[in-house]
C-alpha atoms as a PDB file:
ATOM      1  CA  UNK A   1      88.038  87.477  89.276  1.00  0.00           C
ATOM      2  CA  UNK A   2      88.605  89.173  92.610  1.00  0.00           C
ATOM      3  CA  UNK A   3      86.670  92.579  92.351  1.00  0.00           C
ATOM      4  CA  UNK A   4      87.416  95.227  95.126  1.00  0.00           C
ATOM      5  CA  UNK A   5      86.047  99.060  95.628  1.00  0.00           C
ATOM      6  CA  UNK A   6      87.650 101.060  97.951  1.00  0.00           C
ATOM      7  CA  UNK A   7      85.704 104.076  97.633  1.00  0.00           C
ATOM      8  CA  UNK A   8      81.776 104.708  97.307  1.00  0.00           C
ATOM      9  CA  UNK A   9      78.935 103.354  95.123  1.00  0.00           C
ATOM     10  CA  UNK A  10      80.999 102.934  91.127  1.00  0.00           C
ATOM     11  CA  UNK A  11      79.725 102.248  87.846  1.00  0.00           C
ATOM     12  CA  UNK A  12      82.628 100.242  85.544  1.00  0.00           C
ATOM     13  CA  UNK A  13      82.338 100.656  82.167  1.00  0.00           C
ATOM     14  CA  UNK A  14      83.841  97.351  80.814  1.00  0.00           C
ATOM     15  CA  UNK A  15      82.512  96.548  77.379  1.00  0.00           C
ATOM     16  CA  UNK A  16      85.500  97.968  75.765  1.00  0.00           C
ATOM     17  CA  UNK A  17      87.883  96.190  78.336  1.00  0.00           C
ATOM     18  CA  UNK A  18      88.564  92.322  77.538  1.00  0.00           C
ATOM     19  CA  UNK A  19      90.325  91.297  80.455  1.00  0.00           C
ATOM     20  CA  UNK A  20      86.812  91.680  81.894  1.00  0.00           C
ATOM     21  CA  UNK A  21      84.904  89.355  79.564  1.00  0.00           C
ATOM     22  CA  UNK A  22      84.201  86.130  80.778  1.00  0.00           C
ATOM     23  CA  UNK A  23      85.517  83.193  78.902  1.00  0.00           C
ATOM     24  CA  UNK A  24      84.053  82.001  75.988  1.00  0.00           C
ATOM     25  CA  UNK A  25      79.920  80.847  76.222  1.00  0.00           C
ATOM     26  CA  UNK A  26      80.278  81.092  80.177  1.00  0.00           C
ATOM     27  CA  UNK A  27      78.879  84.293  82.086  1.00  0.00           C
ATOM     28  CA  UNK A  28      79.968  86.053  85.581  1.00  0.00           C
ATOM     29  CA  UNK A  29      78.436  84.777  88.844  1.00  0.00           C
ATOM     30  CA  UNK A  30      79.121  86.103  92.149  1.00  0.00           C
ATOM     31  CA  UNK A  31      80.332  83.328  94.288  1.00  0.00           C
ATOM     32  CA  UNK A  32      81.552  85.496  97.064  1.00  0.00           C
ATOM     33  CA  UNK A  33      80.519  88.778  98.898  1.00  0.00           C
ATOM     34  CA  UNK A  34      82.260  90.853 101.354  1.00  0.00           C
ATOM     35  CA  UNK A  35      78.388  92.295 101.664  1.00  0.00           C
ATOM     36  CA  UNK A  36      77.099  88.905 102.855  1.00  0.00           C
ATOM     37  CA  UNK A  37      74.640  89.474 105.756  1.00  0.00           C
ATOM     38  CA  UNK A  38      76.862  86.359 107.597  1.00  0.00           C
ATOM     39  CA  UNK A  39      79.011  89.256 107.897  1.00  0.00           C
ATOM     40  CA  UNK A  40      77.268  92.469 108.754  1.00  0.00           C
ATOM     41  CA  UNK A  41      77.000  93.276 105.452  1.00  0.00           C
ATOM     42  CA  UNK A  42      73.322  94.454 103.853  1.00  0.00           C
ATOM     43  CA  UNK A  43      73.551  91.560 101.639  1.00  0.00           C
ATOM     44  CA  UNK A  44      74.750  90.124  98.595  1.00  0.00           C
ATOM     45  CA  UNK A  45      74.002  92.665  95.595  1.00  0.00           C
ATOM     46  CA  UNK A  46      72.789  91.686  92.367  1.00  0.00           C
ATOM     47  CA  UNK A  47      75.629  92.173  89.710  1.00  0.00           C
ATOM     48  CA  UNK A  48      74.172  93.778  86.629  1.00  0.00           C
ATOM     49  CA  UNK A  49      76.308  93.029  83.878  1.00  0.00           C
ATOM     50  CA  UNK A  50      75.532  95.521  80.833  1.00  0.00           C
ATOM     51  CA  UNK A  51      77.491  98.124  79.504  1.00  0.00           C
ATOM     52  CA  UNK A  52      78.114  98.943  82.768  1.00  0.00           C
ATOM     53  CA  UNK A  53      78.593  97.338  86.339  1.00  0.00           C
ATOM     54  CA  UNK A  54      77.395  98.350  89.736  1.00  0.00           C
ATOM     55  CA  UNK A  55      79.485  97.943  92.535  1.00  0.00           C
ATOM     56  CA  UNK A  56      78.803  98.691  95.926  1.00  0.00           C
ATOM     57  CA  UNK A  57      80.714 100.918  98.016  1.00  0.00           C
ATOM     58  CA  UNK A  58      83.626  99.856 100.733  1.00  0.00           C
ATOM     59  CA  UNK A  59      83.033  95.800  98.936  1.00  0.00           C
ATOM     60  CA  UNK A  60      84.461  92.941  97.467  1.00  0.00           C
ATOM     61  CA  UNK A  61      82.617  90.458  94.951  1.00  0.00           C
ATOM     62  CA  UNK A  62      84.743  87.531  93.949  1.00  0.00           C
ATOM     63  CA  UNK A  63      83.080  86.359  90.248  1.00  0.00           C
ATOM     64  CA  UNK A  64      83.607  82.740  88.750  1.00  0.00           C
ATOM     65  CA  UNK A  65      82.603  81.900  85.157  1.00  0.00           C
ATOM     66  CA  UNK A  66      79.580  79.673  85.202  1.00  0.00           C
ATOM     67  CA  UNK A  67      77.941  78.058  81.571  1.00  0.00           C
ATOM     68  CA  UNK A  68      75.297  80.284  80.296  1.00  0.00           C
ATOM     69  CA  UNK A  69      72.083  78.715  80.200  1.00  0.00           C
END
């Protein structure tokens, strides 16, 4: 999943939103970073998946689903 935010600092709310789920026993990871340092970014956030995600401002995360441990 290719996620990209245009504007400033956003908080999703995607609980209620199944297109956002990951599949079945498997969980988001972020396996690219438009915030990487490698590119002048401040560096790779942490993605806190709750009832609601962080994004960073002016960024794009792309997420793969990886088996939850």
């Amino acid at each position: 999943m290719l996620l990209v935010n245009q504007e400033t600092h956003k908080l999703l709310h995607v609980l209620p939103e199944p297109l956002m789920a990951a599949p079945w026993g498997m969980r988001w990871t972020i396996r690219w970073s438009s915030e990487d340092i490698v590119y002048g970014g401040s560096g790779t956030p942490t993605l806190v998946m709750d009832e609601n995600w962080k994004l960073e401002g002016e960024a794009a995360l792309w997420l793969a689903p990886e088996e939850c441990p």
